[in-house]
Every structure is written in structure tokens, then in C-alpha cells.
Protein backbone atom coordinates (compact mmCIF):
# COMPACT_ATOMS: atom_id res chain seq x y z
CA UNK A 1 -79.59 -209.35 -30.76
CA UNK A 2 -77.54 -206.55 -31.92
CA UNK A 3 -74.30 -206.75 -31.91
CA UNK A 4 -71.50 -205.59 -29.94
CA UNK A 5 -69.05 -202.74 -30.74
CA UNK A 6 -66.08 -204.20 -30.59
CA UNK A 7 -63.70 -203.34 -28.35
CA UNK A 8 -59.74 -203.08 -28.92
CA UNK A 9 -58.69 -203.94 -25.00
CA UNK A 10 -55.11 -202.69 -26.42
CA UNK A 11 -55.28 -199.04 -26.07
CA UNK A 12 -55.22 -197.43 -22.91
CA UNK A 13 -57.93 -194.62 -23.75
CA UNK A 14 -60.92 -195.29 -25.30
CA UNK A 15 -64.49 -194.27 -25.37
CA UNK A 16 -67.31 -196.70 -26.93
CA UNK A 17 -70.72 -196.85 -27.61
CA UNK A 18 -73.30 -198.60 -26.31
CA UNK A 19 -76.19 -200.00 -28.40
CA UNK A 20 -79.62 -200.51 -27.08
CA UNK A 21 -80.39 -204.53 -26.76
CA UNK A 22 -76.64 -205.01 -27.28
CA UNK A 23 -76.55 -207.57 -24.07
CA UNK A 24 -73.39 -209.70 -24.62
CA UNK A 25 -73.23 -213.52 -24.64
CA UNK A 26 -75.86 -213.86 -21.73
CA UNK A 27 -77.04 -217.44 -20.78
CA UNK A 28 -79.53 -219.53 -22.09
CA UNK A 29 -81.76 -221.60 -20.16
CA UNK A 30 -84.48 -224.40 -21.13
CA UNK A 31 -87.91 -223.00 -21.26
CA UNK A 32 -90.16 -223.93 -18.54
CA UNK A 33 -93.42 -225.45 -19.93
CA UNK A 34 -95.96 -223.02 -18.28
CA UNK A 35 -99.69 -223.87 -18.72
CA UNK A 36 -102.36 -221.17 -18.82
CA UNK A 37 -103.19 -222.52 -14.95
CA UNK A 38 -100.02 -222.00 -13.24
CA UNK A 39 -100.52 -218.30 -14.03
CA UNK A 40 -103.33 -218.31 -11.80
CA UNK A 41 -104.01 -214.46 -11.22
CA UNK A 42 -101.14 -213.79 -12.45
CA UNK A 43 -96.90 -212.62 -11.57
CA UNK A 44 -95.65 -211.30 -8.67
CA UNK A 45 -92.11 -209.99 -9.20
CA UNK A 46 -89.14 -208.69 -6.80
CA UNK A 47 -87.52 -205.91 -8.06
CA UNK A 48 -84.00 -205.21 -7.23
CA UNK A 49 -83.27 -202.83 -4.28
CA UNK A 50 -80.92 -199.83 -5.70
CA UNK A 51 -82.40 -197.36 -8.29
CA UNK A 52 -79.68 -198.77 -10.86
CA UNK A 53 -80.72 -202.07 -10.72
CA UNK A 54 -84.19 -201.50 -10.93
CA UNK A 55 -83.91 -199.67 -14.22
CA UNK A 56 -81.75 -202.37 -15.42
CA UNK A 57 -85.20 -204.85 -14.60
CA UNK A 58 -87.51 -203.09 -16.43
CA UNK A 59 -87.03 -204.68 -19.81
CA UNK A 60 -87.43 -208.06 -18.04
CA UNK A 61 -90.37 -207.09 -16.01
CA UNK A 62 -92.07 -205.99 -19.37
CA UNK A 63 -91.09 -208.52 -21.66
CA UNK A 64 -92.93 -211.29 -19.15
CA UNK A 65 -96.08 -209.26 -19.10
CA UNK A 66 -95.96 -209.36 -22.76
CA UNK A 67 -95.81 -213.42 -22.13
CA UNK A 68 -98.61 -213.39 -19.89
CA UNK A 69 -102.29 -214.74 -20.50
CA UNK A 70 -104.56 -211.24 -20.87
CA UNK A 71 -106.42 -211.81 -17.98
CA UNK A 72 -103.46 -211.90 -15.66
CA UNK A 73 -101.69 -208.77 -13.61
CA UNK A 74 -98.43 -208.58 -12.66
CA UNK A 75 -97.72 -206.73 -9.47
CA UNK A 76 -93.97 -205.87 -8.12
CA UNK A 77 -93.13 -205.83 -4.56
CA UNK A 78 -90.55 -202.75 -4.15
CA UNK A 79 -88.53 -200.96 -2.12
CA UNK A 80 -90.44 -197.37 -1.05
CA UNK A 81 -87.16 -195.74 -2.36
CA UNK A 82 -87.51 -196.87 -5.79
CA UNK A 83 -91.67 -197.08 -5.86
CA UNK A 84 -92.40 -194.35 -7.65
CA UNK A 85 -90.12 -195.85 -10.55
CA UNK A 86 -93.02 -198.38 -11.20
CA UNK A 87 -95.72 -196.31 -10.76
CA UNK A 88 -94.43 -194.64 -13.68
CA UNK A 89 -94.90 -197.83 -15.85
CA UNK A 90 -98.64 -198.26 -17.37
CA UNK A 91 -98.23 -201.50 -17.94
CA UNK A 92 -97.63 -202.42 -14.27
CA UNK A 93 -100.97 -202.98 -12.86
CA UNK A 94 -100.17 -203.05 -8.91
CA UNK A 95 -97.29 -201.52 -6.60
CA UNK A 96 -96.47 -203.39 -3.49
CA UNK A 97 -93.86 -201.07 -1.04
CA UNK A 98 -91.96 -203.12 1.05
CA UNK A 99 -89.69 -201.21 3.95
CA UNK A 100 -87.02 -204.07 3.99
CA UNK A 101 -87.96 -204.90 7.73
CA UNK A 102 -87.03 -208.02 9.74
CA UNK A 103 -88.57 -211.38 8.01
CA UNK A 104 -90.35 -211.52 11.61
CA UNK A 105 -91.78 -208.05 10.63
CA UNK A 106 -92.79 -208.35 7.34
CA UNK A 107 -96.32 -210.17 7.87
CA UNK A 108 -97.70 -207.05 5.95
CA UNK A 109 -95.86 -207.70 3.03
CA UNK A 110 -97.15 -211.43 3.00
CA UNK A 111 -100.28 -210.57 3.37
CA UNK A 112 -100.59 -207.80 0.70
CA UNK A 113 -98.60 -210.68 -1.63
CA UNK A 114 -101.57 -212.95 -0.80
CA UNK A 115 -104.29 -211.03 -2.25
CA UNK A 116 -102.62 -211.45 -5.64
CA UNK A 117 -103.24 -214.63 -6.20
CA UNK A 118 -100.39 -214.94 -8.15
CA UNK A 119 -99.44 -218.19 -9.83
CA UNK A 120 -95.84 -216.68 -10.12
CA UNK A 121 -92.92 -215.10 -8.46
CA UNK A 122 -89.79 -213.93 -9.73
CA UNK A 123 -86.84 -212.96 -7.62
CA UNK A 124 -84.85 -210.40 -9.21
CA UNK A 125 -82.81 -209.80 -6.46
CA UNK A 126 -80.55 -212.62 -3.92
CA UNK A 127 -82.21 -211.84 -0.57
CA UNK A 128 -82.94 -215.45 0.96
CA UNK A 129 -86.07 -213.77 3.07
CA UNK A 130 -87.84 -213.09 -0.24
CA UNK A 131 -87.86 -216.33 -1.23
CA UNK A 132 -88.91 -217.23 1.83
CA UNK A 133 -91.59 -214.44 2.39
CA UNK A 134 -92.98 -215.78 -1.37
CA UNK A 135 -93.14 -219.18 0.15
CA UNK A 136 -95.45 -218.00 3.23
CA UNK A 137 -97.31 -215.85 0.94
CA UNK A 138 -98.88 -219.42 -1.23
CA UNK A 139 -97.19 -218.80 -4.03
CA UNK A 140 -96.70 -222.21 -5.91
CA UNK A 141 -94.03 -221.67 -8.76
CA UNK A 142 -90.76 -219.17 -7.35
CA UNK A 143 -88.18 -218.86 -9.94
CA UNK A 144 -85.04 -216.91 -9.18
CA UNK A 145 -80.60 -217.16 -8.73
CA UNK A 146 -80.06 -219.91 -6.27
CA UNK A 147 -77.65 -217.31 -3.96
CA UNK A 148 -77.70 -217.27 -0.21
CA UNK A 149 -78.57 -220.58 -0.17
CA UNK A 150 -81.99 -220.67 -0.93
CA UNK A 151 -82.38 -222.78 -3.86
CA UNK A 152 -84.84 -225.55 -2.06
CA UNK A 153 -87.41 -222.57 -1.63
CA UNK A 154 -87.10 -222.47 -5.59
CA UNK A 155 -89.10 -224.03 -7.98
CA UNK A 156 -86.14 -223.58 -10.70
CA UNK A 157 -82.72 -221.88 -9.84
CA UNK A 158 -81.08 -219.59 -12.69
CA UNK A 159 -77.15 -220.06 -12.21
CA UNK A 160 -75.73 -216.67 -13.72
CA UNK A 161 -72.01 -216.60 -14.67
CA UNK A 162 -69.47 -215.19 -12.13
CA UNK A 163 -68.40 -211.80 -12.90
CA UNK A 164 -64.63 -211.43 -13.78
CA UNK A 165 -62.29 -208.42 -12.24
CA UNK A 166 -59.27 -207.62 -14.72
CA UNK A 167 -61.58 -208.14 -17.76
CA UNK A 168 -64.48 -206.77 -19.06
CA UNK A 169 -67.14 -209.47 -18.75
CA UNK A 170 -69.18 -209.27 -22.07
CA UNK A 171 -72.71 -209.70 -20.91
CA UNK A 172 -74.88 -207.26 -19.16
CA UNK A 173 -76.96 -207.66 -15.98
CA UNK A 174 -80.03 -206.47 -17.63
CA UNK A 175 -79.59 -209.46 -19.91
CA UNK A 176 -79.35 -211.33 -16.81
CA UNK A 177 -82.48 -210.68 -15.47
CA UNK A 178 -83.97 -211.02 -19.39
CA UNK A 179 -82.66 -214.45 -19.33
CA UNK A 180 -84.89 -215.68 -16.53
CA UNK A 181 -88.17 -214.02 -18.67
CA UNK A 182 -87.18 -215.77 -21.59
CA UNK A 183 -86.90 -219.01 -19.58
CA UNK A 184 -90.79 -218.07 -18.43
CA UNK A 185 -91.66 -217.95 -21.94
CA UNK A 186 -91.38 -214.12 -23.00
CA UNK A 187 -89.90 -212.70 -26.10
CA UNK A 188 -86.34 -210.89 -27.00
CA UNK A 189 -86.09 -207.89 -25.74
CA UNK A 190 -85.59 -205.38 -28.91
CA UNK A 191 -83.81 -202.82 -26.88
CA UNK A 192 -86.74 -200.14 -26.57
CA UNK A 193 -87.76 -199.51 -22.72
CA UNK A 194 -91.56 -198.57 -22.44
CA UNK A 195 -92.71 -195.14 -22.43
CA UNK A 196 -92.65 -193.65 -18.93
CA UNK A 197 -95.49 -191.62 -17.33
CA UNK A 198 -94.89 -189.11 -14.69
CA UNK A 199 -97.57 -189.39 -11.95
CA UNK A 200 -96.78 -186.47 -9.72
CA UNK A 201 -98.81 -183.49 -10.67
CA UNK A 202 -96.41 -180.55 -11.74
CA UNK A 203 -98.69 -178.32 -9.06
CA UNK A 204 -97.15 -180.59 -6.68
CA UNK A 205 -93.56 -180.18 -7.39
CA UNK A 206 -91.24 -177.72 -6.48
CA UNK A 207 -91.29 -174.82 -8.46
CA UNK A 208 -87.50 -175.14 -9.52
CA UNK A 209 -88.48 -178.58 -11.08
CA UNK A 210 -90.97 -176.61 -13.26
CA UNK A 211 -89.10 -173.81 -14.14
CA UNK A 212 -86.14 -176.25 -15.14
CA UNK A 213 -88.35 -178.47 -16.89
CA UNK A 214 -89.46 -176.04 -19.15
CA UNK A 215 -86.03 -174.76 -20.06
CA UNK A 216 -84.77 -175.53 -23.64
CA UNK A 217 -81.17 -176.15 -22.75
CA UNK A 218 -80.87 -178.35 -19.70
CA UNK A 219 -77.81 -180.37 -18.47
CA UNK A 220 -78.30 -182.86 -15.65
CA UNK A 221 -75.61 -183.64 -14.02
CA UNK A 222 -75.15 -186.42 -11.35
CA UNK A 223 -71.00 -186.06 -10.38
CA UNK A 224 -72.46 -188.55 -6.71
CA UNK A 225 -72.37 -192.30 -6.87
CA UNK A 226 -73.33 -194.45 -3.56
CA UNK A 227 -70.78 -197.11 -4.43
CA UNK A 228 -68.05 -194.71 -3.42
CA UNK A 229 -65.17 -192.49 -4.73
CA UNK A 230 -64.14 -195.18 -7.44
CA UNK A 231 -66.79 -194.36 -9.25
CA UNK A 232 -67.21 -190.47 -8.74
CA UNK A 233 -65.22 -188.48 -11.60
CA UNK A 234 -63.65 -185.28 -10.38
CA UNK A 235 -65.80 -182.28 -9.38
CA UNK A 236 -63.74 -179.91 -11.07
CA UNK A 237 -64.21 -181.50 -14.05
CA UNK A 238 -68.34 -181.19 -13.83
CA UNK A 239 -67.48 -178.15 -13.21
CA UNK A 240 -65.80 -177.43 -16.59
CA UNK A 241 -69.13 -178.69 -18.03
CA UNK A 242 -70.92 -176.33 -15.97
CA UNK A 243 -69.27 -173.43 -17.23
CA UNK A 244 -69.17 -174.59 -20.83
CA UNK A 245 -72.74 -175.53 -20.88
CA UNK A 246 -73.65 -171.49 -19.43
CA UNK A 247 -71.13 -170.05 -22.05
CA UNK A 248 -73.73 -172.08 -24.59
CA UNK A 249 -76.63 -170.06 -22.43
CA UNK A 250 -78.12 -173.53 -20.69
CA UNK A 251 -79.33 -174.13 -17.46
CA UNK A 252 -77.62 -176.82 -14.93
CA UNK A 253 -79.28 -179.05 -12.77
CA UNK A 254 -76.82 -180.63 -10.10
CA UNK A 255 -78.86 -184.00 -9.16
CA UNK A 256 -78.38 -186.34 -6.37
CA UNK A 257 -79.04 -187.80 -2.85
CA UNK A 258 -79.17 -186.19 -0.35
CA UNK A 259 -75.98 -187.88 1.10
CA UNK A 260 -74.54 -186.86 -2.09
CA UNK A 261 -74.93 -183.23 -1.10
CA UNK A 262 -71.81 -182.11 -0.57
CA UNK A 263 -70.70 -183.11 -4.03
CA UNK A 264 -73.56 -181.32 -5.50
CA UNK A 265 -72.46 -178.03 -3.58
CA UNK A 266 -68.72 -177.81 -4.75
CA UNK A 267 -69.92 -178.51 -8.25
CA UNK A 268 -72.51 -175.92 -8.11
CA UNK A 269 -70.53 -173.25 -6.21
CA UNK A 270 -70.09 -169.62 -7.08
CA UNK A 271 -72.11 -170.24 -10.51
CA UNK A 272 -75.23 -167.67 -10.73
CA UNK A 273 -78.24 -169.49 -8.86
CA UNK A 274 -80.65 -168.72 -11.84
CA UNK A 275 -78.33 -170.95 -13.99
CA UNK A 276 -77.09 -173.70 -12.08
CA UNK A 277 -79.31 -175.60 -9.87
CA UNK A 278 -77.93 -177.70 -6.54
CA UNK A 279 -81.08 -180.29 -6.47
CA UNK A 280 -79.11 -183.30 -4.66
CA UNK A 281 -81.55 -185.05 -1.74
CA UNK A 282 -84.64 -182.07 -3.02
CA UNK A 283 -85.90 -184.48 -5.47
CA UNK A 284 -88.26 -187.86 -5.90
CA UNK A 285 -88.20 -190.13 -8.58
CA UNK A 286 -91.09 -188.35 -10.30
CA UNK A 287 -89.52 -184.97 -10.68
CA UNK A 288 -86.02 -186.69 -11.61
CA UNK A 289 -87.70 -188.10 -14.43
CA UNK A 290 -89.67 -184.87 -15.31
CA UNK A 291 -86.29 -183.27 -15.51
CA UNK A 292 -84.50 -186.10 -17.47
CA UNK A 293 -87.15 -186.40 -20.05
CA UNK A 294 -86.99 -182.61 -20.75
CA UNK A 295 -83.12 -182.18 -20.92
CA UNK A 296 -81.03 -181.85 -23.69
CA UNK A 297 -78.21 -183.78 -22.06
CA UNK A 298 -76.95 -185.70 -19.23
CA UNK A 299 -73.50 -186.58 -17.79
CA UNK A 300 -72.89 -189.17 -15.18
CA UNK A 301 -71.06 -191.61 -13.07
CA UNK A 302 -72.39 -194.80 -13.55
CA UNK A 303 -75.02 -194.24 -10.94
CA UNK A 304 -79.02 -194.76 -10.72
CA UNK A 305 -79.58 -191.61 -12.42
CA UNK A 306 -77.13 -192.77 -15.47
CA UNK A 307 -79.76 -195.56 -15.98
CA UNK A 308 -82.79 -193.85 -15.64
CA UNK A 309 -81.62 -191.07 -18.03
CA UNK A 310 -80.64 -193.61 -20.76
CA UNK A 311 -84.02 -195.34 -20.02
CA UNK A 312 -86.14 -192.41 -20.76
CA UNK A 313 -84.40 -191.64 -23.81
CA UNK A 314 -82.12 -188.63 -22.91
CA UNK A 315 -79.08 -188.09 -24.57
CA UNK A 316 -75.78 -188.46 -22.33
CA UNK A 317 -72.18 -189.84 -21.46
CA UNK A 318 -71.26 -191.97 -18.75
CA UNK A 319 -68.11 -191.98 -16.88
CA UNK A 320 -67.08 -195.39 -15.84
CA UNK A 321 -63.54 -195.94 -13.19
CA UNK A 322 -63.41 -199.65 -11.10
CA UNK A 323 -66.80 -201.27 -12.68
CA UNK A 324 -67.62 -202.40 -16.37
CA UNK A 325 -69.36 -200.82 -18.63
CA UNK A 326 -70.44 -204.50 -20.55
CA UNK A 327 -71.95 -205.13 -17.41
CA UNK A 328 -73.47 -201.87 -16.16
CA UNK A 329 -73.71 -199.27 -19.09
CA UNK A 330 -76.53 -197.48 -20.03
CA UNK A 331 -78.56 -199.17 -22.17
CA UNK A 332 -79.08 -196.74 -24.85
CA UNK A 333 -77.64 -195.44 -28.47
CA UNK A 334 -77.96 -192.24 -27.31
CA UNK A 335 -75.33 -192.47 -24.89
CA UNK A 336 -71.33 -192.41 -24.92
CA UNK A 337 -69.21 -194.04 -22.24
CA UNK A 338 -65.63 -193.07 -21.53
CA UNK A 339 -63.52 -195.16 -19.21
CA UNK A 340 -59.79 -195.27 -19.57
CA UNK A 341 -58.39 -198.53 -19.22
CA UNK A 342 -55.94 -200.22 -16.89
CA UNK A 343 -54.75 -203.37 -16.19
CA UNK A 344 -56.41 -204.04 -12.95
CA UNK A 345 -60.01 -202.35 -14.86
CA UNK A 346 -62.59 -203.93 -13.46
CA UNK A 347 -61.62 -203.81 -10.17
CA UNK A 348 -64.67 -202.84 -8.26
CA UNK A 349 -63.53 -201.74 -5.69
CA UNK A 350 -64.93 -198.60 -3.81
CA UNK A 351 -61.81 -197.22 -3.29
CA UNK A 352 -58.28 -197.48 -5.21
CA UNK A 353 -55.22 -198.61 -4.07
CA UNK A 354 -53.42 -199.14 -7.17
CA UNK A 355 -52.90 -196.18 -9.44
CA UNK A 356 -55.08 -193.03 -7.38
CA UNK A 357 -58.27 -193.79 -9.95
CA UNK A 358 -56.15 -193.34 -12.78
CA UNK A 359 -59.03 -195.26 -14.82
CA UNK A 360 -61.12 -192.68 -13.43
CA UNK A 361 -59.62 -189.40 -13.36
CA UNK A 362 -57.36 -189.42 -16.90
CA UNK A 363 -60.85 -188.86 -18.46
CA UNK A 364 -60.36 -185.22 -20.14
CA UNK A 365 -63.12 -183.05 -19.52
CA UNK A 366 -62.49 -181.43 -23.05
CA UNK A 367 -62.98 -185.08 -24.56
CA UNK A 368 -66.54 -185.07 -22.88
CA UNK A 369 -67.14 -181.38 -24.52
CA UNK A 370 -65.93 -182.38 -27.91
CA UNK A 371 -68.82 -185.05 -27.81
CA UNK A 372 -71.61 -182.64 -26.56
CA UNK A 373 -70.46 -180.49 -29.72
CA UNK A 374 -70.88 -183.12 -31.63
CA UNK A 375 -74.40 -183.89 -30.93
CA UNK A 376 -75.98 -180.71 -29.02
């Protein structure tokens, strides 16, 4: 693999890149000795639940197809929230939404498991009713992190090193879920996601999606993260962007959840409405990607939308406070991530109690600009 910029843990500002396939020192287990029978009809994988996550799985998910025999399919079972994410993946062949009910209630999702035939699961997520729900469904071989105690229902367990606060930890969780594929058989990863294919019809989107899309100077910004406020850089400071990317005559595209609405609307505010765009909860995952593959740039917390954007290829910066960027940053050359450091960084914690998000907040918004100069 690539290596590693290195990082001098001595200053207290810095800003570093990250390099695609760049996964730090992740772990290395024996292979398992898979015959072209246990395959059966082929893989059944769990994806992770949160939009983040799932991105992060992707190079897993399509480096063990690659290791499959040809007349296998791999289906995932995935949260509705995130479905559309793997619909967007040709080499997917089936797209299993789960609603997270009950284990009691989830005799659909066995059943729609069953008709796979699959020789293989893979949990790439810790939920003990999973495993379990795998089990029910007949499949034979389950591989997956023995957490919340289910490591009987496993046919191997994957132990994955504890994450450190205080320090970065110098491996990343995509590299993580890579190590289990490799296990399975499948190749390194060379740091190039697959191409993504939008499968909502642009007739069926709203018509500020289109319009945006078609713009030559688009900015996405996403100033939300779920996790909480330790992770959300200041809106004033998107809102420098904002103005700096109109002065440049570009079009803004405030992106979001819908819970993450509010933060959209102070960003956005008093800005003309034919430049700047409050889309927070008004899109899916098939117009976010429409827009992210069109723009010319992206800034974001480290968030779901951070990952996608790096994952389709746009360019961007990421804003890290309380987590790590070894262990969450966007996995792309493209993309710069600035973070200043403090003693207690990584904390992650959703709220500070140390130093008011000092790791956070002392990142300059002109720093940010100087960078878009650079390579806008």
C-alpha cells in the first residue's frame, strides 16, 4: 500500500493530505481456505448502518466480488436510508432493504436472505441480531468482529484493534473492513472506488437538483454532522465560503438532513436564492450524488456526505474536531483535511468539555480559501 504522509504530532496546526489506499498498519489475518462449493450461490453481505460507514465498505464489498467464482452474486442487506447507495453500484447484483425492526419482526428479512442461496455472509457491522438473523436464514459460513457477544454464531471472528483517544490511531476503518475480504481471499485494494451510476431519472428530481447540476461552478457544502456539535465547524465560517465562492460567480448548495436543517438555514441566510441553495432533508442519495459528481468542490465536517464526495471523485476539504482523521478521512487525493491539534485530540466526544472545540473552531476560514485558490 501507499504510504502514509507523515505526520509531525508536534505542531499544534496542521493540515495533511490524505492518499487514496493509504490505510495505516491494519491487521492481518490467515486466509481462510474457501473452496469453489462453500460459495454456493454466492455472498450475502451486511453493510454498515450510517451513510459514512457504508461508503467506507464499499472498497471491501468490491474487492470480494472481485474474489468470487463468476457464477456467483453478491447481494447486501441494507438499511432503506442508505439503499439507494448500492443501487448505484453495477457490480452489486441484488439490494436487500432491511427497516432495522425487532429480531421477532424481521422474518421478512430472513426470508428474502433465503432465496440467495448464499454460501457466505459477512457482517460489516456489530449488531448481534444479524448474526443471528444470518443463522436462521441457512447460511453455513458467517464471518464477521466477534462484538456483542456473538462470536459462537461465527464461523471465524475478526478481532480489530481498539481505537485509542489522545492519539491518532494509524489505521483506517475502511482498511478494517478490507481486512476481513482479504482474509476471504480478495485482492489489495489499490485505492480507486468503482464508478458510480445514478439510477434516479433527472425527470424525477427536483428541478433545483437539475439546474444545480448543470452549473459549472458548484460548492457543496455540508456544515451538519449527526454525531453532534464536536464535529460541526462554525456556521459563520461556511458562510465566509459562501460569500467567497459568489464573489468567484459559483453557485452554493447547502446539503444535509433534514434534522440538520437549521444549520443549513443560518448558513444559507440572506444570500440571493438563485445562488445559494438550502437543500438539507430535500434530497435522496441519488440526487446527492448527481450534485457531488458535478461540483467543482466540496467542504465538510467529517460527515456521510464527506465520504461520499471523496468516493465519487470530487475535489474537497474536510474539517475534522474530537475524531481522527487516520481513522475516518476521506479516502481520496483529491481531498485536504484540516484539524488543529490538541492534547486531548481524539477525544470523540459529541460535545467538549475541555477547551470550547478549540480543535475545532481555530480552523481559519481563510486557510480553507487559500487551498480552494490553489486548486479551483
Amino acid at each position: 500500500m501507499k504510504e502514509k504522509i507523515p505526520l509531525c504530532e508536534e505542531q499544534n496546526s496542521f493540515s495533511f493530505d490524505t492518499i487514496a489506499g493509504s490505510l495505516g498498519d491494519i491487521p492481518v489475518f490467515q486466509k481462510i481456505n474457501l473452496k469453489s462449493s462453500h460459495w454456493k450461490k454466492g455472498v450475502l453481505v451486511r453493510t454498515p448502518n450510517w451513510l459514512g460507514d457504508a461508503v467506507m465498505a464499499i472498497p471491501a464489498i468490491h474487492q470480494l466480488k472481485k474474489a468470487m467464482p463468476g457464477d456467483c452474486s453478491l447481494s447486501v442487506i441494507t438499511p432503506r436510508a442508505v439503499s439507494d447507495l448500492f443501487r448505484s453500484l453495477p457490480f452489486i447484483d441484488s439490494v436487500i432493504e432491511t427497516e432495522n425492526k425487532s429480531f421477532f419482526k424481521s422474518g421478512g428479512d430472513v426470508a428474502e436472505m433465503r432465496k440467495k442461496h448464499a454460501g457466505i455472509g459477512v457482517l460489516l457491522n456489530n449488531s448481534f441480531k444479524n448474526a443471528a438473523l444470518m443463522r436462521l436464514a441457512g447460511i453455513p459460513r458467517i464471518y464477521g468482529t466477534p462484538a456483542r457477544g456473538r462470536r459462537f454464531l461465527l464461523s471465524r471472528a475478526f478481532g480489530f484493534p481498539k481505537i485509542r483517544t489522545g492519539e491518532f490511531n494509524h489505521f483506517h476503518q475502511a482498511g478494517l473492513y478490507l481486512s476481513i475480504a482479504y482474509s476471504l481471499g480478495a485482492e489489495e485494494w489499490n485505492g480507486e472506488f468503482p464508478e458510480f451510476k445514478v439510477q434516479k431519472k433527472t425527470e424525477n428530481m427536483k428541478e433545483e437538483i437539475v439546474e444545480l447540476s448543470g452549473k459549472d461552478k458548484l460548492l457543496v457544502l455540508a456544515p451538519g454532522a449527526a454525531y453532534g456539535e464536536a464535529k460541526r465547524w462554525p456556521s459563520e465560517n461556511y458562510r465566509e465560503l459562501t460569500a467567497y465562492w459568489i464573489d468567484k460567480g459559483g453557485s452554493v448548495a447547502v446539503a444535509g438532513s433534514g434534522k440538520e436543517a437549521d444549520i443549513a438555514h443560518v448558513v444559507a441566510k440572506g444570500f440571493p436564492e438563485d445562488r445559494v441553495f438550502n437543500l438539507a432533508g430535500g434530497t435522496d442519495i441519488s440526487e446527492l450524488l448527481l450534485m457531488l459528481q458535478k461540483s467543482a468542490f466540496c467542504v465538510a465536517n467529517d460527515s456521510g456526505i464527506m465520504h461520499l464526495a471523496a468516493a465519487v471523485g470530487a475535489r474537497g476539504v474536510a474539517i475534522f474536531g474530537s475524531t481522527d482523521p487516520f481513522l475516518t478521512g476521506p479516502l481520496s487525493a483529491k481531498w485536504k483535511v484540516f484539524q488543529e491539534k490538541q492534547e486531548c485530540t481524539p477525544c470523540f466526544k459529541r460535545e467538549c468539555t475541555v477547551n470550547q472545540y478549540k480543535c475545532l473552531r481555530a480552523v481559519r476560514p481563510e486557510d480553507v480559501i487559500d487551498h480552494m485558490e490553489s486548486v479551483t
